[in-house]
PDB file of N, CA and C in Angstrom:
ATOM      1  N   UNK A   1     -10.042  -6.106 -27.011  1.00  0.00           N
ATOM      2  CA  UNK A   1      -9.902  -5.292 -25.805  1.00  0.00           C
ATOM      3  C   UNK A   1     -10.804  -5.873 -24.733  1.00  0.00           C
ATOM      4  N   UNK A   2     -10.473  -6.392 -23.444  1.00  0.00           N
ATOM      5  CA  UNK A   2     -11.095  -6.832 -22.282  1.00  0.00           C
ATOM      6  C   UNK A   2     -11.783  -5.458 -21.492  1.00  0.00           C
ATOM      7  N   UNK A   3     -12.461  -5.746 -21.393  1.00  0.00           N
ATOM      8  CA  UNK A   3     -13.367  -5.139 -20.297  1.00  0.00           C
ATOM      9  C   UNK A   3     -13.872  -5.239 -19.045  1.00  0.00           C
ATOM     10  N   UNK A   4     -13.986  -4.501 -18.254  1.00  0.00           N
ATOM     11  CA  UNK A   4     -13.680  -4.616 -16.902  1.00  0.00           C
ATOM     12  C   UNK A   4     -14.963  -4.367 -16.159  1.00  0.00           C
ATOM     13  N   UNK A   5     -15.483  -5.060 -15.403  1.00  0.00           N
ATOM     14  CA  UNK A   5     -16.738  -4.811 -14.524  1.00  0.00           C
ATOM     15  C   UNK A   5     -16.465  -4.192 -13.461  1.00  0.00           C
ATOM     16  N   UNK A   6     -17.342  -3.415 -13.278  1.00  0.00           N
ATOM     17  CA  UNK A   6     -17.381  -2.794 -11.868  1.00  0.00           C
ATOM     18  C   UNK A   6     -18.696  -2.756 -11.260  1.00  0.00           C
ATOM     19  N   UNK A   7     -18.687  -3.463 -10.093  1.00  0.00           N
ATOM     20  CA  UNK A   7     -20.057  -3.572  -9.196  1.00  0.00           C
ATOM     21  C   UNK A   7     -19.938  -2.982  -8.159  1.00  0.00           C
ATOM     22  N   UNK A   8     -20.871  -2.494  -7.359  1.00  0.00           N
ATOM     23  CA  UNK A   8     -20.917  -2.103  -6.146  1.00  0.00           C
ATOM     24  C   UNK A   8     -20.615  -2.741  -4.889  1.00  0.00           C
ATOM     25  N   UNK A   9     -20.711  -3.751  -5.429  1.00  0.00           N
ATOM     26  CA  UNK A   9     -20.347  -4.761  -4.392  1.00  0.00           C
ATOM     27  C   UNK A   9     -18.868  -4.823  -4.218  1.00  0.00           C
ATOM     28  N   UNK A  10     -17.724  -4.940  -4.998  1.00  0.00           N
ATOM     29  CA  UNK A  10     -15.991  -4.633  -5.203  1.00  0.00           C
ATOM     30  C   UNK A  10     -16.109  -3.102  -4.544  1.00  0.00           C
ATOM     31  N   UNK A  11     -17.028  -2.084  -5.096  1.00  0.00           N
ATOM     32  CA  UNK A  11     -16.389  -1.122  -4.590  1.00  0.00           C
ATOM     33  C   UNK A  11     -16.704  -1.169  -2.883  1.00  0.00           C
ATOM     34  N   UNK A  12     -17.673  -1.379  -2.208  1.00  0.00           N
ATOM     35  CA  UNK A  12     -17.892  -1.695  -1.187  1.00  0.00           C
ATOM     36  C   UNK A  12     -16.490  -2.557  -0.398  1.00  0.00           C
ATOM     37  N   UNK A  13     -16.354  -3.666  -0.904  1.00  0.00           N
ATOM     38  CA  UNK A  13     -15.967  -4.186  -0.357  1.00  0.00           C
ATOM     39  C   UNK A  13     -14.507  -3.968  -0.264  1.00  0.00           C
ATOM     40  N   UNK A  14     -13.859  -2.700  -1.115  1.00  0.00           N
ATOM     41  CA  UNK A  14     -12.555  -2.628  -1.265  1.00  0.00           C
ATOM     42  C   UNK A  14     -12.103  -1.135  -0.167  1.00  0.00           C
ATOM     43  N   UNK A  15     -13.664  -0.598  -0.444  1.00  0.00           N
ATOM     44  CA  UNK A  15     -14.008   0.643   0.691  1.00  0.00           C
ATOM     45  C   UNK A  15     -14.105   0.220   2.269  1.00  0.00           C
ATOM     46  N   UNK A  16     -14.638  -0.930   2.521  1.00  0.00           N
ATOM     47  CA  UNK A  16     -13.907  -1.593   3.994  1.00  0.00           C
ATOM     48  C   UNK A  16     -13.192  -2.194   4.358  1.00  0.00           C
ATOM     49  N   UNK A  17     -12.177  -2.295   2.873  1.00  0.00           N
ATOM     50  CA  UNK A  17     -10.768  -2.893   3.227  1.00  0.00           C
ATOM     51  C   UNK A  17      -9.837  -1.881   3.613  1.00  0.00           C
ATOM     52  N   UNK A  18     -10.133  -1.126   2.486  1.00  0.00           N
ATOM     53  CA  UNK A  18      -8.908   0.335   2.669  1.00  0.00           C
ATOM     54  C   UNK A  18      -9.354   1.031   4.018  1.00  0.00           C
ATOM     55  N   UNK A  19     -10.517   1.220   4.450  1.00  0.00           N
ATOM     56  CA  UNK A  19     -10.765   1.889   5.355  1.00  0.00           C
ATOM     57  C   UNK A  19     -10.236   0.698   6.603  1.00  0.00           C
ATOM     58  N   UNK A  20     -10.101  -0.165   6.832  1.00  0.00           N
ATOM     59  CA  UNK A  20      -9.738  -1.192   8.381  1.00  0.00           C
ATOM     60  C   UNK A  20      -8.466  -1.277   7.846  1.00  0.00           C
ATOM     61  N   UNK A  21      -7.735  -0.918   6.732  1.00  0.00           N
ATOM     62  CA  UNK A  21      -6.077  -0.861   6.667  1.00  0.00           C
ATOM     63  C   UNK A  21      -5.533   0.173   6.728  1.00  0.00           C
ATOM     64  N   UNK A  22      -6.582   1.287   7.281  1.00  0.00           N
ATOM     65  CA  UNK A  22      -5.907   2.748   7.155  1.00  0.00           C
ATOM     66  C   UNK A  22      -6.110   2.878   8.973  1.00  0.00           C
ATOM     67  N   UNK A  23      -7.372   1.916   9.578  1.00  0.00           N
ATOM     68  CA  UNK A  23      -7.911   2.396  10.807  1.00  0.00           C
ATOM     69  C   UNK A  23      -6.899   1.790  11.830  1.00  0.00           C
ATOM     70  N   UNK A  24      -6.095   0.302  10.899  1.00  0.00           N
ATOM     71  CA  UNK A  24      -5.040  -0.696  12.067  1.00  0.00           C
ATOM     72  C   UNK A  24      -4.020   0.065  12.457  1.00  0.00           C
ATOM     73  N   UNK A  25      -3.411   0.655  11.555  1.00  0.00           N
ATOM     74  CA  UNK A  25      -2.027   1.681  12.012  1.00  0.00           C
ATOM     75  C   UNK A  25      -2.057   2.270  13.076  1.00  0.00           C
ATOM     76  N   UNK A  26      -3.577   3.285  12.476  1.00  0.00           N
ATOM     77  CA  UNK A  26      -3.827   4.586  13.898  1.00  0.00           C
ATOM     78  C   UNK A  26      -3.832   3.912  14.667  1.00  0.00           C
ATOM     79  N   UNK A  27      -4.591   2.874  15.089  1.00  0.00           N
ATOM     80  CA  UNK A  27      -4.691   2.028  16.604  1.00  0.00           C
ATOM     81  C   UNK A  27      -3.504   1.544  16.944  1.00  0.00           C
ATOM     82  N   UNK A  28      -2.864   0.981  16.439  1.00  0.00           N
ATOM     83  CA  UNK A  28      -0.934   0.570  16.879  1.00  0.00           C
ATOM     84  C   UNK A  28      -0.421   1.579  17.234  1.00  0.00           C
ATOM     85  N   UNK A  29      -0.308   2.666  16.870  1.00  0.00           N
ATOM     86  CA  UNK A  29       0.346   4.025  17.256  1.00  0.00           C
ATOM     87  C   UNK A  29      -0.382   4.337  18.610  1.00  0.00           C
ATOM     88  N   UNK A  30      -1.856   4.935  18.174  1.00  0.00           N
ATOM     89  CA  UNK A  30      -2.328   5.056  19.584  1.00  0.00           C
ATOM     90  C   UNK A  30      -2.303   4.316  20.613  1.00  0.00           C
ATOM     91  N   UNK A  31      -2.501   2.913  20.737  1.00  0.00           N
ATOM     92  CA  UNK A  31      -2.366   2.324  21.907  1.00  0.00           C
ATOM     93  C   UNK A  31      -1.135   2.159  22.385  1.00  0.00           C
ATOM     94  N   UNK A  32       0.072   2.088  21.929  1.00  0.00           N
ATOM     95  CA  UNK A  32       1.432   2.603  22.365  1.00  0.00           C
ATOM     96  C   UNK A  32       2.261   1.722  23.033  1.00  0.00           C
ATOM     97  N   UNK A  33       1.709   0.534  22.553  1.00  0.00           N
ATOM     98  CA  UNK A  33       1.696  -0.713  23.949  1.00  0.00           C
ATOM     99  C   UNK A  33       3.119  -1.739  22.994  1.00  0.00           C
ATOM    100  N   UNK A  34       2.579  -1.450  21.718  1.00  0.00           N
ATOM    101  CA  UNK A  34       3.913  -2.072  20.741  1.00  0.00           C
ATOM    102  C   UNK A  34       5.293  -1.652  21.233  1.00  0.00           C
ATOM    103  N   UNK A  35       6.491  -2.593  20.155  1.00  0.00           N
ATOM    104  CA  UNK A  35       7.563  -2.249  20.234  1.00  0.00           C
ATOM    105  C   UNK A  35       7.670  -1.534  19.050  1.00  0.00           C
ATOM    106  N   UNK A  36       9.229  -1.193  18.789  1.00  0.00           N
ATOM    107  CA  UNK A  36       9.078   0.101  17.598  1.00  0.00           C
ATOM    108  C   UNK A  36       9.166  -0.754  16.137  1.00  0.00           C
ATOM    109  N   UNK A  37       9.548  -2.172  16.471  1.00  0.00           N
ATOM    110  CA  UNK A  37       9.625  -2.951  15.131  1.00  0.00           C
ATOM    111  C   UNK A  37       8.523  -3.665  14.806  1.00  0.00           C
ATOM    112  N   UNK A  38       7.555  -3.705  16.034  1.00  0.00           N
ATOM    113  CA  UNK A  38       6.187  -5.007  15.828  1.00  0.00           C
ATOM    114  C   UNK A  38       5.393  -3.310  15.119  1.00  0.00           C
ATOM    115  N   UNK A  39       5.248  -2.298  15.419  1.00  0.00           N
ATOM    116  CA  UNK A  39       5.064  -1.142  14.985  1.00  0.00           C
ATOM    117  C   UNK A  39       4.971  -0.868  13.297  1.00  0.00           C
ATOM    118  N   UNK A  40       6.710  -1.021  13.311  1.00  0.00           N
ATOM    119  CA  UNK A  40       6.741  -0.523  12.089  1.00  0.00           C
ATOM    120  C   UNK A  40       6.263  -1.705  11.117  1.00  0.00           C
ATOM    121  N   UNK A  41       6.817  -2.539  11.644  1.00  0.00           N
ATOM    122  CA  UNK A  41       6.305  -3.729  10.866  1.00  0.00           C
ATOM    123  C   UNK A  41       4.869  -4.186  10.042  1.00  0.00           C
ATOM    124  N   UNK A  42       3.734  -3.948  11.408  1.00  0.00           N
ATOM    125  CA  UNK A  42       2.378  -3.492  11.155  1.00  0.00           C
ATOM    126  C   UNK A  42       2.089  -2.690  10.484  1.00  0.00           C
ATOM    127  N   UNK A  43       2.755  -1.351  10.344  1.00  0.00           N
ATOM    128  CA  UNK A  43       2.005  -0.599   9.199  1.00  0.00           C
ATOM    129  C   UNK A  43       2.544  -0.676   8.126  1.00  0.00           C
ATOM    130  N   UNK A  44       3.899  -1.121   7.849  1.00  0.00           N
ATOM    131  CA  UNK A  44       4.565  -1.542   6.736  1.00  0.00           C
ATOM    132  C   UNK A  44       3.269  -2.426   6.104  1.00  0.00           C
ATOM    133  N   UNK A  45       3.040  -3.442   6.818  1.00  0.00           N
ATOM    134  CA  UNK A  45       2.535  -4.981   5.828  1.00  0.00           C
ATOM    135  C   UNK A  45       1.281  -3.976   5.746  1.00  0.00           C
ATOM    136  N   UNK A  46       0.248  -3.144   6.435  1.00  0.00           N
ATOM    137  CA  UNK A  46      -0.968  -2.361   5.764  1.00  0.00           C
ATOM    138  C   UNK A  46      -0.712  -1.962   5.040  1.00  0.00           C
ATOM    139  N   UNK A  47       0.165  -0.844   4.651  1.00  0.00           N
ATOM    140  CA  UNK A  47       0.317  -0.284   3.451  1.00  0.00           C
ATOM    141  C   UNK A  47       0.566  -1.129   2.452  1.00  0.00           C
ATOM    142  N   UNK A  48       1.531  -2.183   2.491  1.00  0.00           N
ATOM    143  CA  UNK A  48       1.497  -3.121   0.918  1.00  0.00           C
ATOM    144  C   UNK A  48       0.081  -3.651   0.682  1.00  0.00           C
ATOM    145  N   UNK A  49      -0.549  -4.204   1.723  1.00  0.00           N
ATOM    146  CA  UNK A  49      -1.938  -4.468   1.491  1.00  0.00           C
ATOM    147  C   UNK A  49      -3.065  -3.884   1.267  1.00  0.00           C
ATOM    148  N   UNK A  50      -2.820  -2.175   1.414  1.00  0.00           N
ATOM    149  CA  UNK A  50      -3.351  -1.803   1.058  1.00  0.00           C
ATOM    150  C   UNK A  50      -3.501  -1.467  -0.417  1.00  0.00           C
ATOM    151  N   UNK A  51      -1.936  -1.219  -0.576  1.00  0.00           N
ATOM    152  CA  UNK A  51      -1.738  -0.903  -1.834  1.00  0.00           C
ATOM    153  C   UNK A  51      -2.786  -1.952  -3.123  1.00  0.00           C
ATOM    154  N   UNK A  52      -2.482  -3.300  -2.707  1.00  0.00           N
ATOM    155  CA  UNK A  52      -2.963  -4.682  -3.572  1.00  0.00           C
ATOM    156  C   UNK A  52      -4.401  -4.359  -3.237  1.00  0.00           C
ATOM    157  N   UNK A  53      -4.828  -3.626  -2.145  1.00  0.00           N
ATOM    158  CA  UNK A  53      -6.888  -3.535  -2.104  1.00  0.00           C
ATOM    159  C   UNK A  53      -7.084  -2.454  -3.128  1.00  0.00           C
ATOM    160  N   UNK A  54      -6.441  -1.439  -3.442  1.00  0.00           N
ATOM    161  CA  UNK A  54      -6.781  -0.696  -4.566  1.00  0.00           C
ATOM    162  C   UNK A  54      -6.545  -0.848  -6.071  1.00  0.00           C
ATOM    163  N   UNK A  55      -5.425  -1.823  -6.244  1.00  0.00           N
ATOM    164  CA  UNK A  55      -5.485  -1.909  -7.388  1.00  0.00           C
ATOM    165  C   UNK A  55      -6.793  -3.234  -8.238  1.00  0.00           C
ATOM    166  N   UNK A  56      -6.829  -4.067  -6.788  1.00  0.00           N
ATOM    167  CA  UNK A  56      -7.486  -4.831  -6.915  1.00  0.00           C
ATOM    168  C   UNK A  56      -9.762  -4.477  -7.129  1.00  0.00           C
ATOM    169  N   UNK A  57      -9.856  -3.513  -6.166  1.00  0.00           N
ATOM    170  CA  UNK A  57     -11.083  -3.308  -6.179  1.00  0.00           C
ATOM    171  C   UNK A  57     -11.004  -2.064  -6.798  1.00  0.00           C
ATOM    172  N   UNK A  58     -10.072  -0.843  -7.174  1.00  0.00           N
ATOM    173  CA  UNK A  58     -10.336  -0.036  -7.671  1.00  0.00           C
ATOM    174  C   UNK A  58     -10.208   0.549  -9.213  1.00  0.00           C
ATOM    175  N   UNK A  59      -8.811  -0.056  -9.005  1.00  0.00           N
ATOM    176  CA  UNK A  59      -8.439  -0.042 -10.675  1.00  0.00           C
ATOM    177  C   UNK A  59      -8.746  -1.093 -11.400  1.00  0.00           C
ATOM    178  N   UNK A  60      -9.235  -2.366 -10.454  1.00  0.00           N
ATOM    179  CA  UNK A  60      -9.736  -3.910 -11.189  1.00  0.00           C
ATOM    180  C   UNK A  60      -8.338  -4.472 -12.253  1.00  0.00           C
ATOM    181  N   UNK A  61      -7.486  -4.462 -11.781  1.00  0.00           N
ATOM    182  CA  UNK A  61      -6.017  -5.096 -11.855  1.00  0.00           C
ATOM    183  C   UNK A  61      -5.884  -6.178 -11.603  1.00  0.00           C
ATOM    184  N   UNK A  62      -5.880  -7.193 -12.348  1.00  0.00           N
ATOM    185  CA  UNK A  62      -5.194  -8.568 -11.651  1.00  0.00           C
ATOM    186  C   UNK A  62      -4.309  -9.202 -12.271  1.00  0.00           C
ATOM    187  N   UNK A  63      -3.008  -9.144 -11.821  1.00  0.00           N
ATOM    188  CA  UNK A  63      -1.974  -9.869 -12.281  1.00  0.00           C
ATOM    189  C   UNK A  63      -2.461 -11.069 -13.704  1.00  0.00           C
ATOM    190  N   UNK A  64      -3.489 -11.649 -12.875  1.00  0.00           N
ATOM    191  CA  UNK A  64      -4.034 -13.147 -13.678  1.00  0.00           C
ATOM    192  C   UNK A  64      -4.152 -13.175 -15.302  1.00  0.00           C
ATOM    193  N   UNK A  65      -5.219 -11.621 -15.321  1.00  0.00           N
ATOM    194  CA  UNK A  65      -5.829 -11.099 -16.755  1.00  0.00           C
ATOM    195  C   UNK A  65      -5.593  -9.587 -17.524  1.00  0.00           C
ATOM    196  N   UNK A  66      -3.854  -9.176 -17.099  1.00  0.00           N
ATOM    197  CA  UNK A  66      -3.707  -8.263 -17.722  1.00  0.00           C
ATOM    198  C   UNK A  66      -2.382  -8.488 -19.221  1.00  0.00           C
ATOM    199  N   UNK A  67      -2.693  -7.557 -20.037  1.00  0.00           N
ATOM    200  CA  UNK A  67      -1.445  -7.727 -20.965  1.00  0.00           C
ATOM    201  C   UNK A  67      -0.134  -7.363 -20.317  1.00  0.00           C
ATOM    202  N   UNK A  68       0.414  -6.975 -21.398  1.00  0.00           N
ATOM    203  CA  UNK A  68       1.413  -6.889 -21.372  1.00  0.00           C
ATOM    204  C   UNK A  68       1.607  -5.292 -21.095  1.00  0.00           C
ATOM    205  N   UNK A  69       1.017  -4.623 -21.069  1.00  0.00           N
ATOM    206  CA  UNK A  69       0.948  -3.186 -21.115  1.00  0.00           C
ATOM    207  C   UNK A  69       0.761  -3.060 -19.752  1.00  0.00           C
ATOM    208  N   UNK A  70      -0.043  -3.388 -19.231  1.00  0.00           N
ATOM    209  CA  UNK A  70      -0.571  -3.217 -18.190  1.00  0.00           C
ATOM    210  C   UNK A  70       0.168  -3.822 -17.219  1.00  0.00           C
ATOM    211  N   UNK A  71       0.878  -4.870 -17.223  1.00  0.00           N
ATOM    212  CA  UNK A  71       1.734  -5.385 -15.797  1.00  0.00           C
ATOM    213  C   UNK A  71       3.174  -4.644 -16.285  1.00  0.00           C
ATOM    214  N   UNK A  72       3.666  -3.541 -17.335  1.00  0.00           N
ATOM    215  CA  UNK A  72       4.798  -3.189 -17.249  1.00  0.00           C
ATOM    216  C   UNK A  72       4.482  -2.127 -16.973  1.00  0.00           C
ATOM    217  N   UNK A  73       3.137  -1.091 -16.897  1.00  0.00           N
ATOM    218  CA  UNK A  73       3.049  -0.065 -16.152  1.00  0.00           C
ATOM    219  C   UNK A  73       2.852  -0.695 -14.604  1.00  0.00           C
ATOM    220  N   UNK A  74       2.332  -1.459 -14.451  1.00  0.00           N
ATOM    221  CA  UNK A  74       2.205  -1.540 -12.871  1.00  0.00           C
ATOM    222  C   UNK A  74       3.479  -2.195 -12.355  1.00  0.00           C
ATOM    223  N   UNK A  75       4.757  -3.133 -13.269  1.00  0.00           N
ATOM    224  CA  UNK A  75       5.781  -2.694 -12.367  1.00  0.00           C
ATOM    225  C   UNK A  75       6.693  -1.708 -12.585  1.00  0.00           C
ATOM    226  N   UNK A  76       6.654  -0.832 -13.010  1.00  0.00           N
ATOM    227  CA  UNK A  76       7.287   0.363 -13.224  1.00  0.00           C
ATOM    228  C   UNK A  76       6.602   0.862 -12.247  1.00  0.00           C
ATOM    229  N   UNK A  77       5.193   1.854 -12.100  1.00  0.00           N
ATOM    230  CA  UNK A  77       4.591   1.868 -10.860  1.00  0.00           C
ATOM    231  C   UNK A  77       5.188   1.730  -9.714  1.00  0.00           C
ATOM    232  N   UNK A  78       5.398  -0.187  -9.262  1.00  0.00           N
ATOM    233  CA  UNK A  78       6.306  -0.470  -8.049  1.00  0.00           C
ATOM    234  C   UNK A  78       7.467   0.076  -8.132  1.00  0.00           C
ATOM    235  N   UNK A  79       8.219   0.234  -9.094  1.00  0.00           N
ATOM    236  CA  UNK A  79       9.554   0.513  -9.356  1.00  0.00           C
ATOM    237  C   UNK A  79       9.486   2.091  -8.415  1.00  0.00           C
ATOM    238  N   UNK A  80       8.816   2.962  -9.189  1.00  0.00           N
ATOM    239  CA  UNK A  80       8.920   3.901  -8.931  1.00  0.00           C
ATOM    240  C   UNK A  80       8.248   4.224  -7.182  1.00  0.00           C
ATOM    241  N   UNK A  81       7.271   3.764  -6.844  1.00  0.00           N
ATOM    242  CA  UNK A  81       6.887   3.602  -5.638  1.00  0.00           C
ATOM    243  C   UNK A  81       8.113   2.840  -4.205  1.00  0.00           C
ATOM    244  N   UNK A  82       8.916   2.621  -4.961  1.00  0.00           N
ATOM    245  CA  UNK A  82       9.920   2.047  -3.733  1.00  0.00           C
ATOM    246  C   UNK A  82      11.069   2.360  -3.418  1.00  0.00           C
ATOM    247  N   UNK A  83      11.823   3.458  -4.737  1.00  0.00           N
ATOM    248  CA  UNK A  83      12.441   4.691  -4.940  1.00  0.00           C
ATOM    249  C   UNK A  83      11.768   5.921  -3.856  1.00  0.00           C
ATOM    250  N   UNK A  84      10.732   6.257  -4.278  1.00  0.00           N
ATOM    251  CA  UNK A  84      10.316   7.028  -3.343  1.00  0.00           C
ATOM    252  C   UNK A  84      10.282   6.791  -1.585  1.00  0.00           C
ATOM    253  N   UNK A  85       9.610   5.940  -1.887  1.00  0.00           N
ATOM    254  CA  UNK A  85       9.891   5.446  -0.179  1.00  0.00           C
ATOM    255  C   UNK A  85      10.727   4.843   0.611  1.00  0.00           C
ATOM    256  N   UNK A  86      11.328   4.483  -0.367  1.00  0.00           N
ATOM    257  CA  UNK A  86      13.329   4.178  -0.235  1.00  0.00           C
ATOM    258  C   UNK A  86      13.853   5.327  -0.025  1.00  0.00           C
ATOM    259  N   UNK A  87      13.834   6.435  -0.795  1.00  0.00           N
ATOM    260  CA  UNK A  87      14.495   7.719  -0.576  1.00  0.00           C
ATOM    261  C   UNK A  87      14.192   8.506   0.567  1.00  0.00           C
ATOM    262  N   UNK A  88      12.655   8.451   0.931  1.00  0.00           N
ATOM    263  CA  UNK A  88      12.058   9.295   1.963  1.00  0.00           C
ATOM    264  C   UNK A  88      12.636   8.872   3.417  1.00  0.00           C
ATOM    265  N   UNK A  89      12.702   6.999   3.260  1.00  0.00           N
ATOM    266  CA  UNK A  89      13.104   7.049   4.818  1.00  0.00           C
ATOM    267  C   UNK A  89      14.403   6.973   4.826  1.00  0.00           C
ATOM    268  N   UNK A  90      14.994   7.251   3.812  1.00  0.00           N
ATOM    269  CA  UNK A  90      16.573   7.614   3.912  1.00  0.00           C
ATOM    270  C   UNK A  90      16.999   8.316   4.403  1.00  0.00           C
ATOM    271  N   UNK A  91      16.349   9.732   3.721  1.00  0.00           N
ATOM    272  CA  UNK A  91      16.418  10.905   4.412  1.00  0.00           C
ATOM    273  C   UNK A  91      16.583  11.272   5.708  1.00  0.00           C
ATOM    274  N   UNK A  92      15.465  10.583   6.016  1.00  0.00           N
ATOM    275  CA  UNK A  92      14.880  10.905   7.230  1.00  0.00           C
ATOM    276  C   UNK A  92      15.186  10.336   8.086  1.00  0.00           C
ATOM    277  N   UNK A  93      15.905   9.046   7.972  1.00  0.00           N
ATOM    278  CA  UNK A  93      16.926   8.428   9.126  1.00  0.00           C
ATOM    279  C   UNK A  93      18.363   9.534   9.154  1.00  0.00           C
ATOM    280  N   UNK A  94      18.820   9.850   7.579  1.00  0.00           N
ATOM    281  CA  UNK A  94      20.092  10.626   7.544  1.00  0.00           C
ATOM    282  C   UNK A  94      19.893  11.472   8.164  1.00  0.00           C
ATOM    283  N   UNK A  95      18.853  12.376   8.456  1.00  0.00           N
ATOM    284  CA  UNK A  95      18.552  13.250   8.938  1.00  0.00           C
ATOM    285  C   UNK A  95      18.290  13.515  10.698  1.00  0.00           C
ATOM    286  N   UNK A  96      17.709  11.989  11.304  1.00  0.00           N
ATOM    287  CA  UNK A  96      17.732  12.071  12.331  1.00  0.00           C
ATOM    288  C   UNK A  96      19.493  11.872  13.105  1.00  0.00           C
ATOM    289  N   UNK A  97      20.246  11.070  12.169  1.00  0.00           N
ATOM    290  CA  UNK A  97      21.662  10.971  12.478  1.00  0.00           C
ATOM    291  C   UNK A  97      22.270  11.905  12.686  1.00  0.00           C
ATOM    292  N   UNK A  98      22.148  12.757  11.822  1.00  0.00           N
ATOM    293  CA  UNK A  98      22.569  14.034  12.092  1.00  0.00           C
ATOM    294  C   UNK A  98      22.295  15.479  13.074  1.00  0.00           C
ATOM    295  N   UNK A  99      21.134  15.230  13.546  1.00  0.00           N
ATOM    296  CA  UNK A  99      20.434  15.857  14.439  1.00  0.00           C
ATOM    297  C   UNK A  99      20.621  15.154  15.652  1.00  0.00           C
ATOM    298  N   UNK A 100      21.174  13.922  15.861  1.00  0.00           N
ATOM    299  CA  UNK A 100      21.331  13.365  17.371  1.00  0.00           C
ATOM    300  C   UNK A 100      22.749  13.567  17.581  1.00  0.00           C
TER     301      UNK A 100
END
């Protein structure tokens, strides 16, 4: 069984990743100056990157050094993570279609 280190230093450093990939969005939205695809686009690629800063500094995941257990829960994980957010903005486009 491998064992996993955790230093303060990963958590630090995964705590000012997630936090400047949560802070880029708000600022694209707020400054308002984007188009609606350089927009979506931007917070699209934060969120995948964010996603890879937590598994990386939080759960200490790396593709490189996991079994077999572990990269078929984490793509099932994706699996299930893209269903959801596949479905949500489905909706919610179907939904604006229908309302315009």
């Amino acid at each position: 069984m491998e064992t996993h280190q955790h230093s303060l230093k990963d958590y630090l450093t995964g705590l000012l990743l997630a936090a400047a990939l949560t802070l880029i969005p708000f600022w694209v939205v707020w400054t308002g100056g984007w188009s609606t695809r350089a927009m979506f686009t931007t917070i699209t690629a934060c969120a995948l990157v964010q996603v890879l800063v937590h598994l990386r500094y939080f759960l200490n995941i790396s593709v490189a050094r996991t079994g077999k257990d572990y990269l078929s829960a984490l793509l099932f994980s994706g699996v299930l993570i893209i269903l959801m957010v596949g479905g949500t903005i489905w909706i919610l486009f179907d939904l604006n279609f229908r309302m315009m």
